[in-house]
C-alpha atoms as a PDB file:
ATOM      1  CA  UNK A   1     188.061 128.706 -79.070  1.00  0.00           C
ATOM      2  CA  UNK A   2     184.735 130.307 -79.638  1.00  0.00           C
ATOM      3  CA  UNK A   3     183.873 133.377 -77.822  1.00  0.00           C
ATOM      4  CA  UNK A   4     179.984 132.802 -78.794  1.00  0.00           C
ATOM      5  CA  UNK A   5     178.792 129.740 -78.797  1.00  0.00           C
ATOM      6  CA  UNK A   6     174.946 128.673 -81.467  1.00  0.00           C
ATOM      7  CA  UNK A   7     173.346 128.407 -77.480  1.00  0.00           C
ATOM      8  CA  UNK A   8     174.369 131.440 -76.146  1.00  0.00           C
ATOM      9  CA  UNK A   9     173.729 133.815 -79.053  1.00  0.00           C
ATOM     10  CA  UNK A  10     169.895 132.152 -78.707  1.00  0.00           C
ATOM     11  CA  UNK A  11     169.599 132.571 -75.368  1.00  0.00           C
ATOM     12  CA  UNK A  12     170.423 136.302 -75.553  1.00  0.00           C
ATOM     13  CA  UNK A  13     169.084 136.764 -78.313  1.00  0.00           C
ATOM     14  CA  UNK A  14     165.616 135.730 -77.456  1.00  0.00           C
ATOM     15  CA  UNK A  15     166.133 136.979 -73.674  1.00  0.00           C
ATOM     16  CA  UNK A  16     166.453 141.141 -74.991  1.00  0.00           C
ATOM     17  CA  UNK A  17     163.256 140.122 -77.682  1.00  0.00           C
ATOM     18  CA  UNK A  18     161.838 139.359 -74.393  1.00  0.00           C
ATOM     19  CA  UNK A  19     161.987 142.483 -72.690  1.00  0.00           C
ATOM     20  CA  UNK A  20     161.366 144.304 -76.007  1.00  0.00           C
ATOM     21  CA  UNK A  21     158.096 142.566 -76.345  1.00  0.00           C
ATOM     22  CA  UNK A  22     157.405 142.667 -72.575  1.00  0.00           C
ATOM     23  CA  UNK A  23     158.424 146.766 -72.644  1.00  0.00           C
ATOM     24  CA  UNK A  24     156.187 147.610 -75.668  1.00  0.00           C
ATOM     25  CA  UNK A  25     153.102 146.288 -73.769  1.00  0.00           C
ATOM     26  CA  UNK A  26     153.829 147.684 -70.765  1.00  0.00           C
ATOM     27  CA  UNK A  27     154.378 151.111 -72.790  1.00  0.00           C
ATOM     28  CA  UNK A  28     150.674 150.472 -74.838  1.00  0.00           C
ATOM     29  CA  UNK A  29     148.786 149.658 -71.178  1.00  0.00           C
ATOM     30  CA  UNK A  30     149.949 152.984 -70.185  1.00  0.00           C
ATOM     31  CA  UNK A  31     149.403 155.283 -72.421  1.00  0.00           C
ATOM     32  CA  UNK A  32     145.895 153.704 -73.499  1.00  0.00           C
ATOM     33  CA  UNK A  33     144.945 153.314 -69.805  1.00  0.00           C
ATOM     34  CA  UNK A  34     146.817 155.611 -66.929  1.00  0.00           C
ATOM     35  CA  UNK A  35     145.914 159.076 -67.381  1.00  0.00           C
ATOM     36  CA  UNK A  36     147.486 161.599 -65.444  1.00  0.00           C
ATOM     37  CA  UNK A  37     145.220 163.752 -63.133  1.00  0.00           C
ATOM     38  CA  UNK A  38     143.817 166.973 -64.813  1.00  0.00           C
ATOM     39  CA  UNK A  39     145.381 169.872 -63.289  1.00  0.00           C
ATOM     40  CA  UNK A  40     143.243 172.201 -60.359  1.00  0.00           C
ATOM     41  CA  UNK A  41     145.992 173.990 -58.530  1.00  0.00           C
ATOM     42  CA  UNK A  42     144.912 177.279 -57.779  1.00  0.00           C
ATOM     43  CA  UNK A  43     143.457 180.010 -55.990  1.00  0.00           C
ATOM     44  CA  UNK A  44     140.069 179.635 -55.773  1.00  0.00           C
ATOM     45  CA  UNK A  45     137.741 182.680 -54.664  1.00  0.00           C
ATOM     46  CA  UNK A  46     134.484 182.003 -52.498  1.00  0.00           C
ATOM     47  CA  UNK A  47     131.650 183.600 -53.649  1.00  0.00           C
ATOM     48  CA  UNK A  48     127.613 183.500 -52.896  1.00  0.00           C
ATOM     49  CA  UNK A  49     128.554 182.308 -48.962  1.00  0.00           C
ATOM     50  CA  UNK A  50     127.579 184.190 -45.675  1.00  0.00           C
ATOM     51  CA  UNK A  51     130.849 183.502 -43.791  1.00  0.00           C
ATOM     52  CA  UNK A  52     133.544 182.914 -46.410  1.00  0.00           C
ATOM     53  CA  UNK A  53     132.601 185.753 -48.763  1.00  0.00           C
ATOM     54  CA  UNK A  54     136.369 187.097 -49.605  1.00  0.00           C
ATOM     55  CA  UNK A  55     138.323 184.613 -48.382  1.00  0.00           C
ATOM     56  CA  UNK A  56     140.593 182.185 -50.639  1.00  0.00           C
ATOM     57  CA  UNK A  57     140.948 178.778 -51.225  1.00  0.00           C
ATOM     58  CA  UNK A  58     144.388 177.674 -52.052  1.00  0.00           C
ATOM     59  CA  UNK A  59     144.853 174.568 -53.425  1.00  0.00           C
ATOM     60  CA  UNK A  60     147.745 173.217 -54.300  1.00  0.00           C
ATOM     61  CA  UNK A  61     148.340 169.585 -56.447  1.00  0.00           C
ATOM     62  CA  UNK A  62     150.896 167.011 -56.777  1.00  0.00           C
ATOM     63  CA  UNK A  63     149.009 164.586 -59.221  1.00  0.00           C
ATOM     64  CA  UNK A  64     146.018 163.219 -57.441  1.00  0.00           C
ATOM     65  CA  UNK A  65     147.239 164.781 -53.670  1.00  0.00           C
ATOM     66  CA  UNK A  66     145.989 167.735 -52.790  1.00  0.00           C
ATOM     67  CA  UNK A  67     146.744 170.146 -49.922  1.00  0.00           C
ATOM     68  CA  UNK A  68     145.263 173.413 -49.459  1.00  0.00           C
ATOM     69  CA  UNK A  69     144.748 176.508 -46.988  1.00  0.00           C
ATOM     70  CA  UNK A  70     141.639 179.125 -46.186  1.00  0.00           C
ATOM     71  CA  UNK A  71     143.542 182.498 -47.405  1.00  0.00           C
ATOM     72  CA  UNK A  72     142.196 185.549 -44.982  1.00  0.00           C
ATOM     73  CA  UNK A  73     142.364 188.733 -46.663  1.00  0.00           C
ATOM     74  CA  UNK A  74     144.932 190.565 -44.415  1.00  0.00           C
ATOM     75  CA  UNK A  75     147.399 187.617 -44.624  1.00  0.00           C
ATOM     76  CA  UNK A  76     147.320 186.570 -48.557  1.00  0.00           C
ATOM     77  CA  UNK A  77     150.621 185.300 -49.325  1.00  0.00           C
ATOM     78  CA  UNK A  78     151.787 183.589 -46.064  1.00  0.00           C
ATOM     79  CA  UNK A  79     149.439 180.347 -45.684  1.00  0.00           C
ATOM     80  CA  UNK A  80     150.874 176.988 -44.575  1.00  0.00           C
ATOM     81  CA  UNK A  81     148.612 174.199 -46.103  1.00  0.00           C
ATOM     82  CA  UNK A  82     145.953 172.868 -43.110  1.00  0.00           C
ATOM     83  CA  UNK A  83     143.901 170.829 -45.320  1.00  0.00           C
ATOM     84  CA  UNK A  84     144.698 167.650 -47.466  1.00  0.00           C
ATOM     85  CA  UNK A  85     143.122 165.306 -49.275  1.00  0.00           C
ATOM     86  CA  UNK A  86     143.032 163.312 -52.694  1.00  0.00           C
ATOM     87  CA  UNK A  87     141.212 163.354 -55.771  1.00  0.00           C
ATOM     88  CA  UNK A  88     139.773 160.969 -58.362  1.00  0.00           C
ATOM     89  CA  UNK A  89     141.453 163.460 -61.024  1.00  0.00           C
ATOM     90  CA  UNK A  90     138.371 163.296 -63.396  1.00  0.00           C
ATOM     91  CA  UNK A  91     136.786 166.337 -63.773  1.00  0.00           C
ATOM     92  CA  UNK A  92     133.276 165.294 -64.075  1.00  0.00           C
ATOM     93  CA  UNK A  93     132.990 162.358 -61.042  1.00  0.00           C
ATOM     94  CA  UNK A  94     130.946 160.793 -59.000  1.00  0.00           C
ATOM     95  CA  UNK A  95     133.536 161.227 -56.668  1.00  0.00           C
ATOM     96  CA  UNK A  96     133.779 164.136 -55.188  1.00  0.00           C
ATOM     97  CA  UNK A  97     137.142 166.444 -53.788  1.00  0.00           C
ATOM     98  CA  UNK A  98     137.564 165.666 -50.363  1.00  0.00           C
ATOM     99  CA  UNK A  99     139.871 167.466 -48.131  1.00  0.00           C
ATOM    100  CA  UNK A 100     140.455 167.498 -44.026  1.00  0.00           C
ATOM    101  CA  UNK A 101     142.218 169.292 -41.719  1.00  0.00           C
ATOM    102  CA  UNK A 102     142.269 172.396 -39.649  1.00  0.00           C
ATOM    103  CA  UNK A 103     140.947 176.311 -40.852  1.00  0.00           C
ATOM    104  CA  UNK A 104     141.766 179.331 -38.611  1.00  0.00           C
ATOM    105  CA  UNK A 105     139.673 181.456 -36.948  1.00  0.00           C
ATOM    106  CA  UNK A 106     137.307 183.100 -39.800  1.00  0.00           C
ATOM    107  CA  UNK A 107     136.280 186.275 -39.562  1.00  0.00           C
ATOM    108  CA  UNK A 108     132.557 186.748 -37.737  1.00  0.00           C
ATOM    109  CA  UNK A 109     132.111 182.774 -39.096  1.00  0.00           C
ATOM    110  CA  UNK A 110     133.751 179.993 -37.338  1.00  0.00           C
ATOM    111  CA  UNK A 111     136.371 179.532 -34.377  1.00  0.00           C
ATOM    112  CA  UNK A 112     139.233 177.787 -35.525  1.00  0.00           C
ATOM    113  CA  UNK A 113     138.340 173.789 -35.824  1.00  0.00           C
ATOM    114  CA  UNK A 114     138.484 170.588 -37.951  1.00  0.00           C
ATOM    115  CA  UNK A 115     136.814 171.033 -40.783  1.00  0.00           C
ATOM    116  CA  UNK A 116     136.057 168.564 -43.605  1.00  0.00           C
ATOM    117  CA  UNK A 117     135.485 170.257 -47.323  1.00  0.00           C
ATOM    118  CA  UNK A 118     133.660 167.984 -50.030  1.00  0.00           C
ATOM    119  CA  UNK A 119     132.836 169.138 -53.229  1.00  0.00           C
ATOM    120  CA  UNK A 120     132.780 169.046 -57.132  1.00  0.00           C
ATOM    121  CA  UNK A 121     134.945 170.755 -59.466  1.00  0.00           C
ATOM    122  CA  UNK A 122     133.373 171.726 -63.203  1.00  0.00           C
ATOM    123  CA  UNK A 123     134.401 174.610 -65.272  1.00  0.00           C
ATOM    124  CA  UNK A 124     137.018 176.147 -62.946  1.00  0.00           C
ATOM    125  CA  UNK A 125     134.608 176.426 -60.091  1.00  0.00           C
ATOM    126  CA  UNK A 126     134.423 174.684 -57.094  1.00  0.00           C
ATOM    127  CA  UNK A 127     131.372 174.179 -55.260  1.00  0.00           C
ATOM    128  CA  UNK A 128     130.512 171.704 -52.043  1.00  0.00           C
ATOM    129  CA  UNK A 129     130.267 172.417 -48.434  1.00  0.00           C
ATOM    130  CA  UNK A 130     132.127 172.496 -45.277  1.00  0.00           C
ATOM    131  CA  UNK A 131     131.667 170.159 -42.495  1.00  0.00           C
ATOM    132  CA  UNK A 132     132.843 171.473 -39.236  1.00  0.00           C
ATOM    133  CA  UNK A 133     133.590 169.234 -35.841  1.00  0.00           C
ATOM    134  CA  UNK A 134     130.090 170.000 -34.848  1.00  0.00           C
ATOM    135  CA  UNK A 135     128.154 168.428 -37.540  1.00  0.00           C
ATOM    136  CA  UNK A 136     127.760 172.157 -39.303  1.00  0.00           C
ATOM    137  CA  UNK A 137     127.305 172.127 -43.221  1.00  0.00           C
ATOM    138  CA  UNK A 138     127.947 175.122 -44.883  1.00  0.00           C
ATOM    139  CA  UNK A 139     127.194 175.610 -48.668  1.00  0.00           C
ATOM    140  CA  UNK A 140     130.123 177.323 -50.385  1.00  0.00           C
ATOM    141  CA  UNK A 141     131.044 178.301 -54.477  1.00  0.00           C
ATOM    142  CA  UNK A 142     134.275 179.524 -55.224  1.00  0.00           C
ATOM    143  CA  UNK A 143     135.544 180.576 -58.715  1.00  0.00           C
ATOM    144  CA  UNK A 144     139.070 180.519 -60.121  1.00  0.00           C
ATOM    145  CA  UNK A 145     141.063 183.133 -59.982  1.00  0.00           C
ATOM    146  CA  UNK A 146     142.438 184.151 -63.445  1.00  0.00           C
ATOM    147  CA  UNK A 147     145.279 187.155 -63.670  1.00  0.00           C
ATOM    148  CA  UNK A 148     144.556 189.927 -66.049  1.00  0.00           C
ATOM    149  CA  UNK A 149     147.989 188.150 -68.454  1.00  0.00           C
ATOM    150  CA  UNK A 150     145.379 185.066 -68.713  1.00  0.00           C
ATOM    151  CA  UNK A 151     146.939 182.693 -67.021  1.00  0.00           C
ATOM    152  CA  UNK A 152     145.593 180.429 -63.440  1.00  0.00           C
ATOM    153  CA  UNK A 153     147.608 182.458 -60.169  1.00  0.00           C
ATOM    154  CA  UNK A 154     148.932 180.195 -57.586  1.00  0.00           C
END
């Protein structure tokens, strides 16, 4: 009795070239043409803005999803994320960062509302505006922080 039969060892033979074949493609797609988002997370200082002058952006990234919170300065560590949003991942797009959700109450600014936060992202700074409920636009720039070891703080 034969355990492998002329058929058989063809058919499996030529089935695993298959998925060989089929795998190595699949493998060259990807790494010529899916490119993982570039990394952002980060704590992201407003600067040059009437209302938001020393307050915090934290963003936080899980590839192209973002979430992020409005950091006041007497509560810096404890911030649940209000805003989310995705992002293209390229860092010089036409499209821009686009986040929603709610802010707290800022300081001699803004009750607390829905606010909308578009913007572009070059060279570790972030600038855009805010769009609140009312149809409100205001300009913002915020800068990366950097700690004094070098590295981005989250």
């Amino acid at each position: 009795m034969k355990v492998l039969s002329l058929k058989a060892f063809l058919f499996y033979g030529l089935t695993i070239a298959f998925v060989v074949v089929l795998f190595s493609i699949t493998t060259s797609y990807g790494e010529t043409h899916l490119k993982a988002a570039a990394p952002i997370a980060g704590r992201y200082k407003f600067v040059n803005s009437d209302c938001l002058e020393g307050l915090t952006l934290r963003l936080d990234q899980s590839g192209r999803y973002l979430t992020a919170a409005i950091v006041l300065p007497d509560r810096p560590i404890v911030a649940p994320a209000t805003l989310s949003g995705t992002w293209s991942g390229l860092q010089n797009s036409s499209i821009p960062l686009t986040l929603s959700g709610t802010i707290p109450s800022l300081p001699n600014c803004y009750p607390a509302q829905k606010v909308w936060v578009q913007g572009k992202l070059e060279n570790k700074v972030f600038a855009g505006q805010l769009i609140f409920d009312q149809g409100e636009r205001v300009p913002f720039r915020s800068e990366l922080e950097v700690t004094q070891s070098g590295g981005v703080e989250k």
